[in-house]
C-alpha atoms as a PDB file:
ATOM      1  CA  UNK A   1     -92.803 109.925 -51.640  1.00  0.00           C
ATOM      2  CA  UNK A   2     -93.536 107.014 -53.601  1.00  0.00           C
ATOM      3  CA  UNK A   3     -90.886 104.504 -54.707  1.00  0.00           C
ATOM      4  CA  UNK A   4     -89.702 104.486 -58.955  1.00  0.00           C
ATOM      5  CA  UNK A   5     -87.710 102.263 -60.570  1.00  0.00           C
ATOM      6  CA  UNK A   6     -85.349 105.326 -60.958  1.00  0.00           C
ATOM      7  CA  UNK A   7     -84.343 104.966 -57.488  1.00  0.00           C
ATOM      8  CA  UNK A   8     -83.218 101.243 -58.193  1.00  0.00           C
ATOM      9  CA  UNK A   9     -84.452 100.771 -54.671  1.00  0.00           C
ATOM     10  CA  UNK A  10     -86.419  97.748 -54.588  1.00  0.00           C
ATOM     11  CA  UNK A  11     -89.220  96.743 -51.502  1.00  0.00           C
ATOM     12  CA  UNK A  12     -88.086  93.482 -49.997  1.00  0.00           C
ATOM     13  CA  UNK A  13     -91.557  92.102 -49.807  1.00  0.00           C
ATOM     14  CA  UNK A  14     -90.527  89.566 -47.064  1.00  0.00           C
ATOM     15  CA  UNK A  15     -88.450  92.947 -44.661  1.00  0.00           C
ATOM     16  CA  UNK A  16     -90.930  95.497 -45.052  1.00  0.00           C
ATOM     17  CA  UNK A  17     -92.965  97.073 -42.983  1.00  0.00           C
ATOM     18  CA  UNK A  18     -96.403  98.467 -43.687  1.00  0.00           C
ATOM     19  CA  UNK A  19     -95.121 101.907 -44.149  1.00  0.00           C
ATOM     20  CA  UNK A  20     -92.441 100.643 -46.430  1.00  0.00           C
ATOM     21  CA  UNK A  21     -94.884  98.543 -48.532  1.00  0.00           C
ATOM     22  CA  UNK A  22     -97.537 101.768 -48.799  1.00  0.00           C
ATOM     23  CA  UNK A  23     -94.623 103.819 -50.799  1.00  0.00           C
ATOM     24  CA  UNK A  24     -94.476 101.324 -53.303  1.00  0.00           C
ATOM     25  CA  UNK A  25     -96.782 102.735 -56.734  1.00  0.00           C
ATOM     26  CA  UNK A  26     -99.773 100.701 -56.753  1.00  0.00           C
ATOM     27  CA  UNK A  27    -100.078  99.509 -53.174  1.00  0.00           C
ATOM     28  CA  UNK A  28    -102.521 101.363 -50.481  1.00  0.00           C
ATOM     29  CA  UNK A  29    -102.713 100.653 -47.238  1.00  0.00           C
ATOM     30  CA  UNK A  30    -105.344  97.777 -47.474  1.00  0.00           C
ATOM     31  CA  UNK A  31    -103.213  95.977 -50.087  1.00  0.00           C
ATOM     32  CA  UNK A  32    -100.171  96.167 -48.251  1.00  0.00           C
ATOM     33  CA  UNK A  33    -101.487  95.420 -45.062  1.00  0.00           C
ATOM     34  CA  UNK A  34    -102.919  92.202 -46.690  1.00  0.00           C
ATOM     35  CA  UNK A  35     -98.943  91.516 -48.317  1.00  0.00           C
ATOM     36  CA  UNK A  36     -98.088  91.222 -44.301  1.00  0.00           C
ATOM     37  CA  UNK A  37    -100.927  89.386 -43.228  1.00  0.00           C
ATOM     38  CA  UNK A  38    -100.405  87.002 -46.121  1.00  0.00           C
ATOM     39  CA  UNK A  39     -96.562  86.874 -45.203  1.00  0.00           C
ATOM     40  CA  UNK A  40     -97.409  86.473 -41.342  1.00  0.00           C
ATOM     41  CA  UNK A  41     -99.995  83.687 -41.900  1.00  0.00           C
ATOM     42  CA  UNK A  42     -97.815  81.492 -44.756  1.00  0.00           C
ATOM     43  CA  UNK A  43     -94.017  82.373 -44.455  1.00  0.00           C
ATOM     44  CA  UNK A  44     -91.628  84.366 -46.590  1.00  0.00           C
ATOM     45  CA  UNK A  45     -92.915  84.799 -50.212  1.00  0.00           C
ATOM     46  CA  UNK A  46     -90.458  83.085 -52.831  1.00  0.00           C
ATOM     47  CA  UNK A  47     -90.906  85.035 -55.408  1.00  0.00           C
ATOM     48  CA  UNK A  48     -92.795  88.077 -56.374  1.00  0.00           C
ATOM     49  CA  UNK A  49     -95.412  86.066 -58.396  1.00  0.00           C
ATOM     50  CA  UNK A  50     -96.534  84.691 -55.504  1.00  0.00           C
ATOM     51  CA  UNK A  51     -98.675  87.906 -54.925  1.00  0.00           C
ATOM     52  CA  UNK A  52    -101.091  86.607 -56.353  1.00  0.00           C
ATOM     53  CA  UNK A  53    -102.197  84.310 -53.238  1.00  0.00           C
ATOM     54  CA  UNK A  54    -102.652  87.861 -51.782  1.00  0.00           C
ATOM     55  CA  UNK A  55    -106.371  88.928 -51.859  1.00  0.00           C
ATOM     56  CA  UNK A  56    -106.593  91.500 -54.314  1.00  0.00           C
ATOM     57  CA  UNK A  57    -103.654  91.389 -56.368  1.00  0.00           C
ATOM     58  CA  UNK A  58    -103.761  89.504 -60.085  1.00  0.00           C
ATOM     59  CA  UNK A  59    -101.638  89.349 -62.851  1.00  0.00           C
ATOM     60  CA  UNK A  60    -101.312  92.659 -63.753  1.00  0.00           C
ATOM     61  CA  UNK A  61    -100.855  94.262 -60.698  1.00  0.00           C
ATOM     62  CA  UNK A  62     -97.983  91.777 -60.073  1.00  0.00           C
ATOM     63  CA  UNK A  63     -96.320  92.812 -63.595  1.00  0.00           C
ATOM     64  CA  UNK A  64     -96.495  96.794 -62.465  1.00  0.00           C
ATOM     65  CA  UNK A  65     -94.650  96.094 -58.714  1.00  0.00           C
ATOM     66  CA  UNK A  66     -91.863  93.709 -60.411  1.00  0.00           C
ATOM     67  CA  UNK A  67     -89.874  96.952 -60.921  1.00  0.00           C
ATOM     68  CA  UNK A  68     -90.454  97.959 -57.029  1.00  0.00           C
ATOM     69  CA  UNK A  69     -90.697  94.743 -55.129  1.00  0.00           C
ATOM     70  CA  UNK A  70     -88.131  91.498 -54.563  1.00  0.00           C
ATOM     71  CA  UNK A  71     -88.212  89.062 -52.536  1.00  0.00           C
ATOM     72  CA  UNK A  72     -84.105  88.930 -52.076  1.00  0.00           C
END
């Protein structure tokens, strides 16, 4: 089941676990497991547009997982 804004669930980016972060629309498996190696190697993410130090993830891909993904 993947995650919609419907649900007004939101991914904590800096709580979840892979399995959490591969329901989210537009992440795999790779991309998430990258979000946790990213978060493991540098710290909690501050905000969602720091994605984009993640390998992988630009600009737009950010803009799509605002409505899934916080960092609260």
């Amino acid at each position: 089941m993947l995650l919609t804004p419907k649900e007004n669930k939101k991914v904590n980016l800096n709580k979840a676990s892979l399995e959490e972060l591969k329901q989210v629309k537009g992440l795999g498996a790779k991309r998430a497991q990258d979000i946790i190696d990213h978060r493991e190697s540098n710290g909690k993410f501050k905000s969602v547009d720091e994605l984009k130090k993640v390998s992988g993830i630009g600009a737009k891909t950010i803009e799509k997982l605002k409505e899934y993904v916080t960092v609260d």
